[in-house]
C-alpha atoms as a PDB file:
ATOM      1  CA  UNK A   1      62.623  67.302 147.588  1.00  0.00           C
ATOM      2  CA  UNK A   2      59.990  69.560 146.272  1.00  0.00           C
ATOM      3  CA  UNK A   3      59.670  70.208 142.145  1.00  0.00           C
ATOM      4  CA  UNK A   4      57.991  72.978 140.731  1.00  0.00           C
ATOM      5  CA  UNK A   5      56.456  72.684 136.916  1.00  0.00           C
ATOM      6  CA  UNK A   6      55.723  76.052 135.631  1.00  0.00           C
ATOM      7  CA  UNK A   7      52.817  76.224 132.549  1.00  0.00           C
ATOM      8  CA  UNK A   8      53.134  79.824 131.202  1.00  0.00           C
ATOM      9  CA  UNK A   9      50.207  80.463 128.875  1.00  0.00           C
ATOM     10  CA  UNK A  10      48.499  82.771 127.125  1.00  0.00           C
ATOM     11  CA  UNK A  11      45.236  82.020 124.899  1.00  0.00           C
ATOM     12  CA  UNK A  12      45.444  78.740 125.184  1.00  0.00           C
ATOM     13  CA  UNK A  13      41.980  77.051 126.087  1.00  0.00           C
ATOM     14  CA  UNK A  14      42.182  74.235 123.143  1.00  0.00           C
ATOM     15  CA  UNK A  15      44.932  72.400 124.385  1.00  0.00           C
ATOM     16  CA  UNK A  16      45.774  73.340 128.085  1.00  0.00           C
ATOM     17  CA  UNK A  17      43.301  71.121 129.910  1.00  0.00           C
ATOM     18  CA  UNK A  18      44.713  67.907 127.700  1.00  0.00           C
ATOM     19  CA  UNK A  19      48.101  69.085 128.173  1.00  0.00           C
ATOM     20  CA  UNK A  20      48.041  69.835 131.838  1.00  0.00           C
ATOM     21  CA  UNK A  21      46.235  66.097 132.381  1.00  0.00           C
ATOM     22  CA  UNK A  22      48.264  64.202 130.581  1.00  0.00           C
ATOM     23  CA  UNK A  23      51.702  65.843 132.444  1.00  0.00           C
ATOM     24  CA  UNK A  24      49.937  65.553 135.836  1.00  0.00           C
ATOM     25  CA  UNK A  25      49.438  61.925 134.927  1.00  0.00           C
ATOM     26  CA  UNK A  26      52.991  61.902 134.027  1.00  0.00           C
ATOM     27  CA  UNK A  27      54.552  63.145 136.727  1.00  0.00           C
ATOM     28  CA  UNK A  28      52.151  60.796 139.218  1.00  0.00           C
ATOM     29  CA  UNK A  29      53.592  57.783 137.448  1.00  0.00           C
ATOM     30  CA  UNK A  30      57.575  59.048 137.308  1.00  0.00           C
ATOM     31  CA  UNK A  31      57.718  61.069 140.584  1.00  0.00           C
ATOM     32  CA  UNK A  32      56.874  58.816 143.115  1.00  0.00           C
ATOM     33  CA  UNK A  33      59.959  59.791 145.123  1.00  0.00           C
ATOM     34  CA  UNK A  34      59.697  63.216 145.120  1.00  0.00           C
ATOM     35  CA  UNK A  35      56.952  66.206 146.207  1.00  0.00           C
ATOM     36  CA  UNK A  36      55.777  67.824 142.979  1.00  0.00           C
ATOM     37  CA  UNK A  37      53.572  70.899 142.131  1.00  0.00           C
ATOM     38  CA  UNK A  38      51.926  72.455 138.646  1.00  0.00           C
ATOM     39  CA  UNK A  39      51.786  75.991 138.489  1.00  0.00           C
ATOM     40  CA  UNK A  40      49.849  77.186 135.275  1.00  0.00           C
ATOM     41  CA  UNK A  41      51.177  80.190 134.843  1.00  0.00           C
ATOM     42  CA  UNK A  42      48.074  82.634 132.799  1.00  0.00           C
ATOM     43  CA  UNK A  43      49.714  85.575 130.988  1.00  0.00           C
ATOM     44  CA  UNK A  44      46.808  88.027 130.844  1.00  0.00           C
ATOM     45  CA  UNK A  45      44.877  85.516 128.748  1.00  0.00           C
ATOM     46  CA  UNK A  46      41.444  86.753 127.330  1.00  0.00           C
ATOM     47  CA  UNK A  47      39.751  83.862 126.366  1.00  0.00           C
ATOM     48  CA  UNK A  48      38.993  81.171 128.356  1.00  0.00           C
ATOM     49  CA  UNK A  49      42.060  80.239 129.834  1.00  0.00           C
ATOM     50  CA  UNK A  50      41.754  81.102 133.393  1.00  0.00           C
ATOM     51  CA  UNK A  51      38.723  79.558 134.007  1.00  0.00           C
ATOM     52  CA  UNK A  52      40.255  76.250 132.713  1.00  0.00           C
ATOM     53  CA  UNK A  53      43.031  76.762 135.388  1.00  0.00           C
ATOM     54  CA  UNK A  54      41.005  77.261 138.102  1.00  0.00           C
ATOM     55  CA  UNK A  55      38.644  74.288 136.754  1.00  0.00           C
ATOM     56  CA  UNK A  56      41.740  71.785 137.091  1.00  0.00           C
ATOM     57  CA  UNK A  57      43.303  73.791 140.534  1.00  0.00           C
ATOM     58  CA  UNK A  58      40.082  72.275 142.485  1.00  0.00           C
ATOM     59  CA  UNK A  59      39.677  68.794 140.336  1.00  0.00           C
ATOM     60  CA  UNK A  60      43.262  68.088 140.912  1.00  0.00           C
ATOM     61  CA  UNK A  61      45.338  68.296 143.868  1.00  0.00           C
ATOM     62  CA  UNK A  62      48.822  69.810 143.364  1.00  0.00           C
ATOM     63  CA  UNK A  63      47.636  71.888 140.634  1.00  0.00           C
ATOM     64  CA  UNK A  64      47.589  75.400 141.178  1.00  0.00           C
ATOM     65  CA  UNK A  65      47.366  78.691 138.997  1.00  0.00           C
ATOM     66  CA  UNK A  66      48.761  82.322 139.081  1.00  0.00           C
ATOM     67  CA  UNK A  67      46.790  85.234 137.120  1.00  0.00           C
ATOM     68  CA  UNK A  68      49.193  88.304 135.621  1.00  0.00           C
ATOM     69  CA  UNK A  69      47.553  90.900 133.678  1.00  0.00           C
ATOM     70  CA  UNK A  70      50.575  91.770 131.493  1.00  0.00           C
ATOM     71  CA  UNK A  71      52.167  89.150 128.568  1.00  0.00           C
ATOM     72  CA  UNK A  72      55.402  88.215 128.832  1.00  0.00           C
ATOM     73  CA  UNK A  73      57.209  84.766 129.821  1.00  0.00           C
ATOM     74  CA  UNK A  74      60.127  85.984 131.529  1.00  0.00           C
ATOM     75  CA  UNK A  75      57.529  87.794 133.410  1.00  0.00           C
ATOM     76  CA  UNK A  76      55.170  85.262 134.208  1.00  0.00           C
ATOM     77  CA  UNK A  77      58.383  82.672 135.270  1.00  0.00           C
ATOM     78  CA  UNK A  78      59.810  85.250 137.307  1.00  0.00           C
ATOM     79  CA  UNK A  79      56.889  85.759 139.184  1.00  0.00           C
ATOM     80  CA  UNK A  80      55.895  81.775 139.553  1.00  0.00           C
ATOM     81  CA  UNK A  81      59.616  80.826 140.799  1.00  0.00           C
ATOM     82  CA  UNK A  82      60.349  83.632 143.057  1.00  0.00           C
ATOM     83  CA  UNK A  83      57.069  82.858 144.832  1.00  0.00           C
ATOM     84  CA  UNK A  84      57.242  78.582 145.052  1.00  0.00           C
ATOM     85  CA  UNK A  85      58.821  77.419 147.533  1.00  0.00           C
ATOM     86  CA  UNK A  86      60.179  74.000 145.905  1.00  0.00           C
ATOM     87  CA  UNK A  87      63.830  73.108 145.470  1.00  0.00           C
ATOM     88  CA  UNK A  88      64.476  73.024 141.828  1.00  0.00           C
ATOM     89  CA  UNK A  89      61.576  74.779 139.736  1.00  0.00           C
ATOM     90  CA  UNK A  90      61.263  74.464 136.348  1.00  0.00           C
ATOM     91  CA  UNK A  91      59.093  75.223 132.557  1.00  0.00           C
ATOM     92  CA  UNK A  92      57.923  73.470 129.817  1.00  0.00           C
ATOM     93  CA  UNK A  93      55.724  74.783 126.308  1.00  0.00           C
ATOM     94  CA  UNK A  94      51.944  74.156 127.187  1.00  0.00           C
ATOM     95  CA  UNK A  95      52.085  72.114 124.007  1.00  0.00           C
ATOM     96  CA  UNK A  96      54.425  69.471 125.366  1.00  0.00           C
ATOM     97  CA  UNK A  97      56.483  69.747 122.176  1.00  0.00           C
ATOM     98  CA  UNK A  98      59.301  68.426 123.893  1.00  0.00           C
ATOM     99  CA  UNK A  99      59.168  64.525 125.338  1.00  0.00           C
ATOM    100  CA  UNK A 100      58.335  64.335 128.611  1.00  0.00           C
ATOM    101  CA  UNK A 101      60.374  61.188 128.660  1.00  0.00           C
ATOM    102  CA  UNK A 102      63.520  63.931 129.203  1.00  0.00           C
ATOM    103  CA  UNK A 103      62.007  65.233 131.872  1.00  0.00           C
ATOM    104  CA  UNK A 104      62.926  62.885 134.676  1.00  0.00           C
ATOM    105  CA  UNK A 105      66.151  62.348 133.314  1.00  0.00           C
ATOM    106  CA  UNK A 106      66.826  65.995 133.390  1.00  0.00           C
ATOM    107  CA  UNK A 107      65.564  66.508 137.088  1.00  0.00           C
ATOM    108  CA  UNK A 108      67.558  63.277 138.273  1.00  0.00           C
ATOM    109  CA  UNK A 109      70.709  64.745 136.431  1.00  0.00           C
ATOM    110  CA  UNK A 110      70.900  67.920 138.067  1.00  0.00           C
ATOM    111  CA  UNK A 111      70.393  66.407 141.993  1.00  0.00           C
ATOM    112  CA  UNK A 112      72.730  63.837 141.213  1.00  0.00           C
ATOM    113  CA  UNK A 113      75.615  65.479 139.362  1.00  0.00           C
ATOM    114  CA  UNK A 114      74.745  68.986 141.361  1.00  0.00           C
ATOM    115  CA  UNK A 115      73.923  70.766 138.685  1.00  0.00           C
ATOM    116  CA  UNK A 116      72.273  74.120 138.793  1.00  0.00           C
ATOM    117  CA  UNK A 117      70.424  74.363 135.934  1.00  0.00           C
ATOM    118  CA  UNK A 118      68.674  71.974 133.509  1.00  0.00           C
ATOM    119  CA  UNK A 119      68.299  72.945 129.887  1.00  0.00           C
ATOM    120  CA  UNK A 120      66.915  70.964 126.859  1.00  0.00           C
ATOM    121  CA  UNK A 121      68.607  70.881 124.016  1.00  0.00           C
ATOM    122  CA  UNK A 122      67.581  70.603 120.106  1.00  0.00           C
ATOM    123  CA  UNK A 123      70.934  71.052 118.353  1.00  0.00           C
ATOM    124  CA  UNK A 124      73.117  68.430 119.887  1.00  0.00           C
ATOM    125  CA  UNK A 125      74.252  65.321 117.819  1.00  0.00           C
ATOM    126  CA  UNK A 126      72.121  63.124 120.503  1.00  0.00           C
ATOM    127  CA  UNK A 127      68.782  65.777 119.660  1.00  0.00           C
ATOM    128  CA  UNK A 128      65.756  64.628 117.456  1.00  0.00           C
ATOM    129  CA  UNK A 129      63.828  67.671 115.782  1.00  0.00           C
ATOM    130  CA  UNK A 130      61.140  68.013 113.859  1.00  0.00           C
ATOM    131  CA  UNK A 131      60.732  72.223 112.822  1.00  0.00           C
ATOM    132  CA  UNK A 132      60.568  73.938 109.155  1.00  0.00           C
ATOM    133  CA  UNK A 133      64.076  74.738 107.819  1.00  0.00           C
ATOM    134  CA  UNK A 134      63.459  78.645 108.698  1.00  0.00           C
ATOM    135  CA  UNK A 135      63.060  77.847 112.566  1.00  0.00           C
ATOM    136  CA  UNK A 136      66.012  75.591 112.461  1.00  0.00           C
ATOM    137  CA  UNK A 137      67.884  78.104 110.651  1.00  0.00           C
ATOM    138  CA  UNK A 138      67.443  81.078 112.505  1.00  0.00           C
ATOM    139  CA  UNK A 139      67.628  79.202 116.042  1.00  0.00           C
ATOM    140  CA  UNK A 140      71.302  77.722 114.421  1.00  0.00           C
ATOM    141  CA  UNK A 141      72.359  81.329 113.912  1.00  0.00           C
ATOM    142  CA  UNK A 142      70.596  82.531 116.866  1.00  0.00           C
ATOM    143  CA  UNK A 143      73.356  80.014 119.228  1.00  0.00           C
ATOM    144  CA  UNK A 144      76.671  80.588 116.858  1.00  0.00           C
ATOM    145  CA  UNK A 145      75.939  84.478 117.904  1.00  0.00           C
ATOM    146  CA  UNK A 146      75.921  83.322 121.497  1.00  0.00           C
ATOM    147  CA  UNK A 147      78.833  81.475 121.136  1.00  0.00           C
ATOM    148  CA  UNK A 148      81.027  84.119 119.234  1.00  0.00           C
ATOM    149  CA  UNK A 149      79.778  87.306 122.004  1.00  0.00           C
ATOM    150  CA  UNK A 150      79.987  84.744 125.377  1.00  0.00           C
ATOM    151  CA  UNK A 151      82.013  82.042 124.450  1.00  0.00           C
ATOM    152  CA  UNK A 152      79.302  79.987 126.020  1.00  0.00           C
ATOM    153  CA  UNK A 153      79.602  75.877 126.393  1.00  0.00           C
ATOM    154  CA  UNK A 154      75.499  75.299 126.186  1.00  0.00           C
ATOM    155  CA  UNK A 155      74.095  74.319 122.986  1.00  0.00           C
ATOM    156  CA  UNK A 156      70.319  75.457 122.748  1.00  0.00           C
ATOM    157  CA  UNK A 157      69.085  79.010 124.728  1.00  0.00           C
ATOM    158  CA  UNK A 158      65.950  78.910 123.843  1.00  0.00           C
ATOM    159  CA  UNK A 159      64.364  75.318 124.314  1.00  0.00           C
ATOM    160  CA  UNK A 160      61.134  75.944 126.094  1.00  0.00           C
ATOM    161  CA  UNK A 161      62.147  73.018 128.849  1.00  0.00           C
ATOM    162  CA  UNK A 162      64.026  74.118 131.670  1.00  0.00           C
ATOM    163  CA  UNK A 163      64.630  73.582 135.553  1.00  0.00           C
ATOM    164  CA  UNK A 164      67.133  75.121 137.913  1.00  0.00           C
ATOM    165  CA  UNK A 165      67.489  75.412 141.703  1.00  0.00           C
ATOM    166  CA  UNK A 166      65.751  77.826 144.344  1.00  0.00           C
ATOM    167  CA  UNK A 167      70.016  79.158 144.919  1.00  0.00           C
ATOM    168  CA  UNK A 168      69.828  80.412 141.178  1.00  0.00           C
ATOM    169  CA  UNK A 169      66.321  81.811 141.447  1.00  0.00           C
ATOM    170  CA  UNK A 170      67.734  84.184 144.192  1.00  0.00           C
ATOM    171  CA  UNK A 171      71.121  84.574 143.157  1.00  0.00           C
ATOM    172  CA  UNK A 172      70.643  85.041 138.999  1.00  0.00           C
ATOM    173  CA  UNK A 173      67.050  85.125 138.171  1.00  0.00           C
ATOM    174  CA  UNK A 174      65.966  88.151 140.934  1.00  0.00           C
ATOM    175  CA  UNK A 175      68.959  90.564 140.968  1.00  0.00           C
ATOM    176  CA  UNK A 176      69.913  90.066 136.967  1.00  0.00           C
ATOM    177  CA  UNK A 177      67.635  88.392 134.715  1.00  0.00           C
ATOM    178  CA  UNK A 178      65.456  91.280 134.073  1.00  0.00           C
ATOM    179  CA  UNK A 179      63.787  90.282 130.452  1.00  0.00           C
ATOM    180  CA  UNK A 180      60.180  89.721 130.546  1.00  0.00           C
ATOM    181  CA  UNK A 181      59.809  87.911 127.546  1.00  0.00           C
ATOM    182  CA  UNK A 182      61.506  85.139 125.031  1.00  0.00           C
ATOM    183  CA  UNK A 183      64.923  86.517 125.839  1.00  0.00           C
ATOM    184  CA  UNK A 184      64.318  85.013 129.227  1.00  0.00           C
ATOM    185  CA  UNK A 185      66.156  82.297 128.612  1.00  0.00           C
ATOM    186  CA  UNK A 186      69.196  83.316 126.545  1.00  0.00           C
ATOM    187  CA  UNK A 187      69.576  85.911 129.708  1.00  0.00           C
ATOM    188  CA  UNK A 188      69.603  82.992 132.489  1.00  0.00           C
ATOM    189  CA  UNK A 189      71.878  80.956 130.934  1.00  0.00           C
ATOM    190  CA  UNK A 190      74.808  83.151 129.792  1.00  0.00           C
ATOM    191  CA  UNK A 191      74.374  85.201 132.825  1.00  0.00           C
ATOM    192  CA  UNK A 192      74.685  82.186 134.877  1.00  0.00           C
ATOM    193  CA  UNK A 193      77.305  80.062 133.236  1.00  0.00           C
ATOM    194  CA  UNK A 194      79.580  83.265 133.150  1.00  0.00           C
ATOM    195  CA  UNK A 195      79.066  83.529 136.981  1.00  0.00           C
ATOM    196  CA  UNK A 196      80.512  79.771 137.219  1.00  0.00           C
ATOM    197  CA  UNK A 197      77.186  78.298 137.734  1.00  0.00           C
ATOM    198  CA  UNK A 198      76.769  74.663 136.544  1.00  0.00           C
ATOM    199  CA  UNK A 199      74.354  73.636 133.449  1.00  0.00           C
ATOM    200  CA  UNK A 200      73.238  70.455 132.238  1.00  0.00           C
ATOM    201  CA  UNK A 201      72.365  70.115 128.317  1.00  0.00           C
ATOM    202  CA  UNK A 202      69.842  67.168 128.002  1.00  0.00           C
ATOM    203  CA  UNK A 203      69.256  66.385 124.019  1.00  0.00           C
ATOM    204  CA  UNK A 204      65.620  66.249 123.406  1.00  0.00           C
ATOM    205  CA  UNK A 205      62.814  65.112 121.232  1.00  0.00           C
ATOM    206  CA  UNK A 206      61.029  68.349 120.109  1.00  0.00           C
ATOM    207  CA  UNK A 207      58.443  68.180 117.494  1.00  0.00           C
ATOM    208  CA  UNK A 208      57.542  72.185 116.279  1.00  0.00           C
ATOM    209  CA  UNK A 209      53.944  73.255 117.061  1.00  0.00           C
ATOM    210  CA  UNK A 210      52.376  74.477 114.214  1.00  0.00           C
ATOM    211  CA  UNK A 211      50.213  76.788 116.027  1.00  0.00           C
ATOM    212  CA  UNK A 212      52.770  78.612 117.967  1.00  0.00           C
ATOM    213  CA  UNK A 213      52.569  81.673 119.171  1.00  0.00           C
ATOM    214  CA  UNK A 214      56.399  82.845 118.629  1.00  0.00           C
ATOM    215  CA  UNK A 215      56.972  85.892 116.078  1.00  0.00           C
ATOM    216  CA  UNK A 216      60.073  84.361 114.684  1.00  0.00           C
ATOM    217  CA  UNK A 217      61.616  87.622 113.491  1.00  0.00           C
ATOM    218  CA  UNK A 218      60.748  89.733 115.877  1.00  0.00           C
ATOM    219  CA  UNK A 219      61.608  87.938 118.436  1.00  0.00           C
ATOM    220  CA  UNK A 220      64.780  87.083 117.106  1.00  0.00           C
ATOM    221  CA  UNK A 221      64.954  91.196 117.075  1.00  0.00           C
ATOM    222  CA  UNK A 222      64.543  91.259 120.590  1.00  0.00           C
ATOM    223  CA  UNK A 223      66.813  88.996 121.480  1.00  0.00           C
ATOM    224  CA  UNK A 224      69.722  90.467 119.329  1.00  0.00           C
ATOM    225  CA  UNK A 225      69.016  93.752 121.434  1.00  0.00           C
ATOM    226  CA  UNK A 226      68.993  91.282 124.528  1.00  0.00           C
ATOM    227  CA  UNK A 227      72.127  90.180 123.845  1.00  0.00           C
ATOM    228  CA  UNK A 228      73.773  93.548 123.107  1.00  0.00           C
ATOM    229  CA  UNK A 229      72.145  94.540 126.686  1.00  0.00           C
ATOM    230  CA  UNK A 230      73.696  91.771 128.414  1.00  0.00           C
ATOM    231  CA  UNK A 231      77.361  92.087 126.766  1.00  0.00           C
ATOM    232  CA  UNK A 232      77.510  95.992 127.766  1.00  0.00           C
ATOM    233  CA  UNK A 233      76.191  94.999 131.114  1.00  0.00           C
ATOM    234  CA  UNK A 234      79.209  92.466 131.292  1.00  0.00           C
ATOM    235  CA  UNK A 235      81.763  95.106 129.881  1.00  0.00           C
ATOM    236  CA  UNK A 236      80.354  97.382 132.813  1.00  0.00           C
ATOM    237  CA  UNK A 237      81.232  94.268 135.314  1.00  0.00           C
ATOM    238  CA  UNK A 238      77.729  94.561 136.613  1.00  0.00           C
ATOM    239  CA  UNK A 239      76.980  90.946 137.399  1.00  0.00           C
ATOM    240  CA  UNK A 240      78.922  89.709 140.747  1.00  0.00           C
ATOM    241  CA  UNK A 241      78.555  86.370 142.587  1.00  0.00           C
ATOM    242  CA  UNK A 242      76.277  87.694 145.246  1.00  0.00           C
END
């Protein structure tokens, strides 16, 4: 079985070589059993991030990188998954924020309990956080709205560590999920727990990266018009199991 780890970045040259060494010499020590790929994923970067991806593509074997010359997450993910051709692919934050220790136990959940997507979670009992009282705030009110419009059972849409298999990459992520930035997520999962498909919440240890690039209000703007999309779009009965 193939896994895919997807690195989206964007200005990120003072932590992405550490980062990206320390998770490949993660993943060479926990996934002895399976086939595994990196994938930094550079969202139209303009400092020196590309050239540290292609510096670590031809040091280390089963790294590679993907260029896009427009921002966005959702974009750059889209893009990375559609074209891999592993069995489950997956994301984390460049900054590692949450343990990689939940990593395996995510991947090894999902195969054996045939689950279709993987999601970290920060807000279950089991979760240890560490974020300023205005990030936990907003991403508490953030879920409840979830909750109250979708009647969703997942705890966390927005944890920046995710997998899910190559059946929901061509069944959700290409014909629905068509957000191309933070809303990414929140899109995926409601979209695809709606349809019946099955999700794993893993609580995490997340520690808050002070030097984030998130715009916490306006991307909690975005969202709430993501959200609005996707609940009209459901009204309209355009998602189908396909």
């Amino acid at each position: 079985m193939k896994i895919n780890v997807t690195i989206p970045v964007y200005n990120e040259e003072k932590i992405l070589e550490k980062s990206i060494r320390y998770l490949y010499d993660f993943l060479s020590e926990n996934f002895k059993n399976y086939d595994w790929e990196i994938l930094i994923a550079d969202n139209a970067s303009i400092d020196n991030t590309l050239n540290i991806a292609k510096k670590l593509s031809k040091e280390l074997n089963r790294i590679n990188y993907i260029h896009l010359d427009e921002k966005g997450r959702g974009r750059a993910l889209k893009k990375a998954w559609t074209e891999s051709d592993a069995d489950i692919v997956s994301y984390m934050d460049v900054d590692l924020s949450t343990n990689l220790s939940h990593f395996p136990e995510m991947i090894e959940g999902m195969i054996i309990g045939g689950y279709d997507i993987g999601t970290g979670s920060r807000l279950m009992k089991a979760s240890r956080t560490k974020r300023s009282f205005k990030r936990e705030f907003i991403s508490r009110a953030y879920n409840i709205l979830v909750k109250i419009l979708f009647r969703t059972k997942f705890s966390d849409a927005q944890c920046g560590f995710k997998a899910v298999t190559k059946k929901v990459v061509n069944k959700i992520i290409i014909p629905y999920v068509k957000d191309t930035g933070w809303f990414f997520d929140s899109e995926l999962l409601i979209i695809s727990e709606k349809l019946g498909y099955r999700i794993l919440d893993v609580p995490v240890e997340w520690i808050e990266d002070l030097d984030t690039r998130v715009k916490i209000f306006k991307t909690a703007y975005e969202d709430i018009k993501g959200l609005i999309r996707v609940k009209v779009n459901f009204m309209k009965n355009i998602y189908k199991n396909i």
